[in-house]
N, C-alpha and C. Protein backbone atom coordinates (compact mmCIF):
# COMPACT_ATOMS: atom_id res chain seq x y z
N UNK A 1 91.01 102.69 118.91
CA UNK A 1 90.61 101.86 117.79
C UNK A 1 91.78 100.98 117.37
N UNK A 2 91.25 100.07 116.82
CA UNK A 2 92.27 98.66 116.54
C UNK A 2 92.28 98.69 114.95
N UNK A 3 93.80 99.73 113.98
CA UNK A 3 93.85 100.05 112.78
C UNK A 3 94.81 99.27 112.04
N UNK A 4 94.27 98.52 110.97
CA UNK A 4 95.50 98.09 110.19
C UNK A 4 95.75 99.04 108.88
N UNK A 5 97.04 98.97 108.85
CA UNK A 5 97.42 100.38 107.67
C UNK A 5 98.19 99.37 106.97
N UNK A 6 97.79 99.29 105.34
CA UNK A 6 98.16 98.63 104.50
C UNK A 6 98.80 99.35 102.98
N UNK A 7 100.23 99.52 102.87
CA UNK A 7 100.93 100.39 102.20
C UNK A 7 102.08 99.70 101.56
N UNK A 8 102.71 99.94 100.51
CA UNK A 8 103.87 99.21 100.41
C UNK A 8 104.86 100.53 100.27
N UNK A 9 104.47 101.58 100.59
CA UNK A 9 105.46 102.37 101.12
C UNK A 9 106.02 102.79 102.13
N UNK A 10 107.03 101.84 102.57
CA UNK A 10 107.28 101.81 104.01
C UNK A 10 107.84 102.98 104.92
N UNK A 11 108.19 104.11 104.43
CA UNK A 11 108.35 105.38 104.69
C UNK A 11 106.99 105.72 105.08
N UNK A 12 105.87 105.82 104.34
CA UNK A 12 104.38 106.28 104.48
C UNK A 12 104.03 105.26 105.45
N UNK A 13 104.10 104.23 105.23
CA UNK A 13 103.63 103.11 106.22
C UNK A 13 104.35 103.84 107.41
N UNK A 14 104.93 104.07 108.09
CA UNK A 14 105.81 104.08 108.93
C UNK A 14 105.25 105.60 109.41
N UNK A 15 105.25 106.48 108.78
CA UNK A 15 104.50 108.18 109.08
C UNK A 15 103.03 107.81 109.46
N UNK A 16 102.57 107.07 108.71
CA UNK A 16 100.93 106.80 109.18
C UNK A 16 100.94 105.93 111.08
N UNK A 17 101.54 105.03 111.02
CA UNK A 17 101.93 104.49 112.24
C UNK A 17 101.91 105.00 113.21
N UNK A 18 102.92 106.28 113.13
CA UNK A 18 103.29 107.23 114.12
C UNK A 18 102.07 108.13 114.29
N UNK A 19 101.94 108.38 113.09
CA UNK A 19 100.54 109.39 113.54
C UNK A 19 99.52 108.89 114.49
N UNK A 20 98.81 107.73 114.46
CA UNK A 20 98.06 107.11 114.74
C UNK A 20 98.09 106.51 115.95
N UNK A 21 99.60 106.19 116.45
CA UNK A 21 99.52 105.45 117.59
C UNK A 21 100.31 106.64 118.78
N UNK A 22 100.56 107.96 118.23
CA UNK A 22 100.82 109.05 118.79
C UNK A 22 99.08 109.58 119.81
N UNK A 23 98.62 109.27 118.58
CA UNK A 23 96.74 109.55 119.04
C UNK A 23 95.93 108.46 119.84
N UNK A 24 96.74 107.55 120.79
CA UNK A 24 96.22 106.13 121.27
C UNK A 24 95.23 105.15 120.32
N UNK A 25 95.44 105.08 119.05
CA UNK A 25 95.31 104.09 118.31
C UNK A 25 96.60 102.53 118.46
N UNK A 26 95.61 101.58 118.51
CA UNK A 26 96.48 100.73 118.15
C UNK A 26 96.54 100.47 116.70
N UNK A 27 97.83 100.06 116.45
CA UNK A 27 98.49 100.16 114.53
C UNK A 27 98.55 99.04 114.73
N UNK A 28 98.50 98.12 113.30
CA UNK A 28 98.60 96.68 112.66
C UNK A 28 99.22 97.04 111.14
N UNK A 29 100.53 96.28 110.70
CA UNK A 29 100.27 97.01 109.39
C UNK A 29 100.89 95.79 108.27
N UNK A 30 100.34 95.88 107.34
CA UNK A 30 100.80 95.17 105.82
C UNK A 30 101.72 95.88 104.93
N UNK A 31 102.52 94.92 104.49
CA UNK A 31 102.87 96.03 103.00
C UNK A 31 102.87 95.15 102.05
N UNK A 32 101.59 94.42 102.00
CA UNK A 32 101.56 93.56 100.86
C UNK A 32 100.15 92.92 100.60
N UNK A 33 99.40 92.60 99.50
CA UNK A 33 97.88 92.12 99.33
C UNK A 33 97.94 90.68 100.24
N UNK A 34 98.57 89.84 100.34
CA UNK A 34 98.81 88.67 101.13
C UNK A 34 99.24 88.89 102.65
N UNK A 35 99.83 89.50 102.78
CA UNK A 35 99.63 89.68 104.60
C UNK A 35 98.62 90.51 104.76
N UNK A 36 98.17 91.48 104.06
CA UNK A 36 96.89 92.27 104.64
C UNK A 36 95.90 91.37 104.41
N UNK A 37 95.52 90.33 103.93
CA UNK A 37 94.59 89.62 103.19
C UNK A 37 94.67 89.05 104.73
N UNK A 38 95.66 88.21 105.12
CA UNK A 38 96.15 87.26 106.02
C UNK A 38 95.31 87.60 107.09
N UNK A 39 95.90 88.64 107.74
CA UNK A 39 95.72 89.58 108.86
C UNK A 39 94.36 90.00 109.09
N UNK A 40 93.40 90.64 107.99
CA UNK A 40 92.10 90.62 108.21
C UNK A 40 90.90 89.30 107.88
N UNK A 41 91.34 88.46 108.19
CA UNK A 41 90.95 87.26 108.10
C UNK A 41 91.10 86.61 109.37
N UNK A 42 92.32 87.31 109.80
CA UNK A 42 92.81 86.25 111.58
C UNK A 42 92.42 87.21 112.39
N UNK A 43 92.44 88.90 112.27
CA UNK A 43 91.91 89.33 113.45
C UNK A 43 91.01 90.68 112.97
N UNK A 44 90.55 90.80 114.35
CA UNK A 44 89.49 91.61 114.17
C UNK A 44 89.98 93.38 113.92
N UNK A 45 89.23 94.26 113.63
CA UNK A 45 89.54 95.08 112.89
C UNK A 45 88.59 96.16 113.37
N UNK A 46 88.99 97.83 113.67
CA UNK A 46 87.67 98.42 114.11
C UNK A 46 87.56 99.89 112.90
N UNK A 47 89.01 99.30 112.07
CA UNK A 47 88.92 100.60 110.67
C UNK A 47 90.51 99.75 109.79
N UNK A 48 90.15 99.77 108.58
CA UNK A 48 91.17 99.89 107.87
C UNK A 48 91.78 100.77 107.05
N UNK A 49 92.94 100.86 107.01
CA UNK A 49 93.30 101.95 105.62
C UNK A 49 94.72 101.47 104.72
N UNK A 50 93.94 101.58 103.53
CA UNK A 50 94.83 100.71 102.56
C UNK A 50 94.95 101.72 101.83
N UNK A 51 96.61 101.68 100.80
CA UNK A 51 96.62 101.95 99.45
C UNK A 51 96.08 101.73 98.32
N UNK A 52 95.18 102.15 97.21
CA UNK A 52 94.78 101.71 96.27
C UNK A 52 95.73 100.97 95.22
N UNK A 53 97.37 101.70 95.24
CA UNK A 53 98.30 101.55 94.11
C UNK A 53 99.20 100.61 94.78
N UNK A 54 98.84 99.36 95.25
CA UNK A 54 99.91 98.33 95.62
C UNK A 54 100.03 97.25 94.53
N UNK A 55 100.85 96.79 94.37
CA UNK A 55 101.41 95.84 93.35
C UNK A 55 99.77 95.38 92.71
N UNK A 56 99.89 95.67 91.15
CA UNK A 56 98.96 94.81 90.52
C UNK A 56 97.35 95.19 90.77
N UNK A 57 97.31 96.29 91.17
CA UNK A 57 96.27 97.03 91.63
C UNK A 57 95.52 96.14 92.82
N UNK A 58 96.49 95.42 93.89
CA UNK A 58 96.28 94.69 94.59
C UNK A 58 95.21 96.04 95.70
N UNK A 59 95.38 97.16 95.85
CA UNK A 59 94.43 98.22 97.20
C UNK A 59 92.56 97.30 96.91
N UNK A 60 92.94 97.35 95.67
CA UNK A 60 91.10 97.11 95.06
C UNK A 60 90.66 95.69 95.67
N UNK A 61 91.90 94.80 95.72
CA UNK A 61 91.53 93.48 95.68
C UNK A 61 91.44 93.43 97.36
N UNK A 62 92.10 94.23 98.32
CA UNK A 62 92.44 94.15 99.39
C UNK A 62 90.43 94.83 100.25
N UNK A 63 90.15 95.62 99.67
CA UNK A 63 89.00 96.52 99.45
C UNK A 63 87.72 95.73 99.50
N UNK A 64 88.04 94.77 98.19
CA UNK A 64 86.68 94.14 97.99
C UNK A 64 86.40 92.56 98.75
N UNK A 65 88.02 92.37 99.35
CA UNK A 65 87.75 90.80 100.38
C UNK A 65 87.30 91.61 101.41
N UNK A 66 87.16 92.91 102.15
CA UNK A 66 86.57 93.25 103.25
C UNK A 66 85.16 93.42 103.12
N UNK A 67 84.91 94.18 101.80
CA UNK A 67 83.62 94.28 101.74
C UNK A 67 82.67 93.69 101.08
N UNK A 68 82.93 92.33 101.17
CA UNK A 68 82.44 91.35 100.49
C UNK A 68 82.39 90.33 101.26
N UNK A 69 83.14 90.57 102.36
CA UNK A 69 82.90 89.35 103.70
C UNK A 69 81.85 89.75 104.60
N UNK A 70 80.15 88.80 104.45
CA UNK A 70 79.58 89.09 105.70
C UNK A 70 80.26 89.75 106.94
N UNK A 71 81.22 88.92 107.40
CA UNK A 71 81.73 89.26 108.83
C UNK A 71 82.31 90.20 108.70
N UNK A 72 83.10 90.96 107.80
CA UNK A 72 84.08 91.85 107.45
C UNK A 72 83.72 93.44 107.23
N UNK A 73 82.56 92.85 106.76
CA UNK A 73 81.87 93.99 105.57
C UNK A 73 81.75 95.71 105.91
N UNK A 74 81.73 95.42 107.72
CA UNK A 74 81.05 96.80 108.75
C UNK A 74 82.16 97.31 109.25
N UNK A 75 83.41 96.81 108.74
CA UNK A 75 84.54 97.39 109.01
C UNK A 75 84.77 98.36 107.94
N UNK A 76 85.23 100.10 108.45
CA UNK A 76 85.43 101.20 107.62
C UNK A 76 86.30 101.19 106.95
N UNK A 77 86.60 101.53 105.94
CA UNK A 77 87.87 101.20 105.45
C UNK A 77 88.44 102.99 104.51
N UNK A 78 89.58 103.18 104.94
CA UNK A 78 89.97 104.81 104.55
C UNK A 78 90.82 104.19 103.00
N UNK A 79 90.92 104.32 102.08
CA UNK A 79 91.51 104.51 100.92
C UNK A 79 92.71 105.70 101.09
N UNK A 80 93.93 105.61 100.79
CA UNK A 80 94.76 106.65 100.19
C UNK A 80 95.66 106.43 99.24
N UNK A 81 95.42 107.46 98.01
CA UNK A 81 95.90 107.20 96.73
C UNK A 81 96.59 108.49 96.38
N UNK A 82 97.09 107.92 95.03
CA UNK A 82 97.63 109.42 94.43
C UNK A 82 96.86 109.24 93.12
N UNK A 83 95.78 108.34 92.88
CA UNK A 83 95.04 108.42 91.67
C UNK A 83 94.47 109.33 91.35
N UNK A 84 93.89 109.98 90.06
CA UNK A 84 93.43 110.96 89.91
C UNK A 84 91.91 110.65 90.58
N UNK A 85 91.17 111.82 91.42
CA UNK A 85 89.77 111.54 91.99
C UNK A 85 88.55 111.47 91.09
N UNK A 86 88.67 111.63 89.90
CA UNK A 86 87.31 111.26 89.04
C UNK A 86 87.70 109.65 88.76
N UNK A 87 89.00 109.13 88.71
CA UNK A 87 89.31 107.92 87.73
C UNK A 87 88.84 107.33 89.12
N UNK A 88 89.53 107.45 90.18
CA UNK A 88 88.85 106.24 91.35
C UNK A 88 87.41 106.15 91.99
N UNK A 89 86.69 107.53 91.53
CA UNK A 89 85.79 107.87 92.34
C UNK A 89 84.54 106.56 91.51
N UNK A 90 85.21 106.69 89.94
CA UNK A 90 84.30 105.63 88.82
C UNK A 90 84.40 104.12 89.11
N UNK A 91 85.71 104.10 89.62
CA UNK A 91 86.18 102.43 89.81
C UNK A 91 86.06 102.06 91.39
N UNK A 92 85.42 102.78 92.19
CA UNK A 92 85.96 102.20 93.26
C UNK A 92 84.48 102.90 94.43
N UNK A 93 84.01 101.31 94.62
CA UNK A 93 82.82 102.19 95.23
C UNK A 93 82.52 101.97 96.69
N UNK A 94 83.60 100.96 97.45
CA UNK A 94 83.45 100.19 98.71
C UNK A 94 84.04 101.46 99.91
N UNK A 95 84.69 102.26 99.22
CA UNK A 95 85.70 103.33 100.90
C UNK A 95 84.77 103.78 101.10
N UNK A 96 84.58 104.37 102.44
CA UNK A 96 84.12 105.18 103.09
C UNK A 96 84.50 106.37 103.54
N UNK A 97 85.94 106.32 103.28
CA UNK A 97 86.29 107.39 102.83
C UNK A 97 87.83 107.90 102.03
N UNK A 98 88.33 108.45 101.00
CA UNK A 98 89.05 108.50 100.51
C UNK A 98 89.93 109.82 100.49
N UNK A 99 91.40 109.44 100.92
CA UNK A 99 92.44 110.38 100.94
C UNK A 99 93.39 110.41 99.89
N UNK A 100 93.35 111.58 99.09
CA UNK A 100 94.21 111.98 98.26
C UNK A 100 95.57 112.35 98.55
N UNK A 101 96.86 111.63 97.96
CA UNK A 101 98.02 112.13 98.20
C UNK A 101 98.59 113.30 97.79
N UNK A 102 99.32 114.10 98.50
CA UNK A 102 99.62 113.72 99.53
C UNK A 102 98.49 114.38 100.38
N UNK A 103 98.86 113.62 101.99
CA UNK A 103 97.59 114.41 102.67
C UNK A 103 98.67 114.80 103.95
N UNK A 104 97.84 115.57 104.89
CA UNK A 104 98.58 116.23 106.56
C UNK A 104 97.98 114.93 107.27
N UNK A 105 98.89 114.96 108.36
CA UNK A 105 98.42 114.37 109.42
C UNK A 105 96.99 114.51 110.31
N UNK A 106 96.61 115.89 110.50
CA UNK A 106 95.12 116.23 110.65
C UNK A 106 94.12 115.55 109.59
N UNK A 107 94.54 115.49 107.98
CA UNK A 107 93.06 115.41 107.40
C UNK A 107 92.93 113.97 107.75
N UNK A 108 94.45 112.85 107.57
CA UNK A 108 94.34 111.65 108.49
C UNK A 108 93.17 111.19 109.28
N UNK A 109 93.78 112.02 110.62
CA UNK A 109 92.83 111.84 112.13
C UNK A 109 91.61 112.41 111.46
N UNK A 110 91.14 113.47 110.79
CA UNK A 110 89.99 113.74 110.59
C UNK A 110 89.12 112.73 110.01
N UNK A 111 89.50 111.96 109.18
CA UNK A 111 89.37 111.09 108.25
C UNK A 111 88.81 109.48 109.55
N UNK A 112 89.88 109.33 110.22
CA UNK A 112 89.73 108.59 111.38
C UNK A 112 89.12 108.91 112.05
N UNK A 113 88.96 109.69 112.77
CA UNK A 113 88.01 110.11 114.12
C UNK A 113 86.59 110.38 112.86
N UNK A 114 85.82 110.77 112.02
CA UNK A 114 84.75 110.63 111.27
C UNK A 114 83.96 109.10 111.42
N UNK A 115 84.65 107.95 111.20
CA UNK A 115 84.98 106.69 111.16
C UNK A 115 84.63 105.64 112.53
N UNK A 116 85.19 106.41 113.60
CA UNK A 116 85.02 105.74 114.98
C UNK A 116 83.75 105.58 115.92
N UNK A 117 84.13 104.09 116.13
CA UNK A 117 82.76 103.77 116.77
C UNK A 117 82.00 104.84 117.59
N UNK A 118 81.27 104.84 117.85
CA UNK A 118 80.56 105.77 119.02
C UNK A 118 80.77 104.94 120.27
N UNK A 119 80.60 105.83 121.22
CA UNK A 119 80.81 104.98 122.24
C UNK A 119 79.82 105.52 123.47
């Protein structure tokens, strides 16, 4: 699968990476609402996973240009936050699926492999 991971924690950015492209995923990654914005606009996408808590509550804004773009829209998108899960579960209705911080590397891939095309 072809994943962009969108974080502005570049430590986490960087652990998610590894995880992922350890598991023959290809990684794409942002650490900002304007290059992730950029990036899923210029290329194609077969899962995303963004932060909710990036500058300015930019995860939401990053969230709702995917799922709000006809073309965009059927792309999965994983959420991971450290928000409390009733406060995001009220505000936030586009993930498909959502990871609470911190998480393992398994609930990750679990989270991912749930997500992947069939083939």
């Amino acid at each position: 699968m072809k994943i962009l991971v969108i974080d502005d924690e570049l430590e986490l950015l960087g652990a998610i990476e590894n995880i992922l492209q350890k598991n023959g995923h290809e990684v794409d990654s942002a650490s900002g609402v304007k290059e992730a914005k950029s990036k899923i606009s210029d290329i194609s996408y077969d899962l995303v996973i963004c932060d909710i808590m990036l500058p300015h509550w930019g995860g939401f804004d990053v969230v709702d240009a995917i799922k709000e773009n006809p073309l965009k829209q059927n792309i999965p998108v994983i959420v991971i936050t450290g928000m409390d899960r009733e406060i995001l579960d009220s505000t936030l209705t586009y993930a498909d699926v959502c990871l609470s911080k911190p998480f393992t590397g398994k609930e990750l891939l679990d989270a991912v492999n749930s997500l992947a095309p069939v083939k």
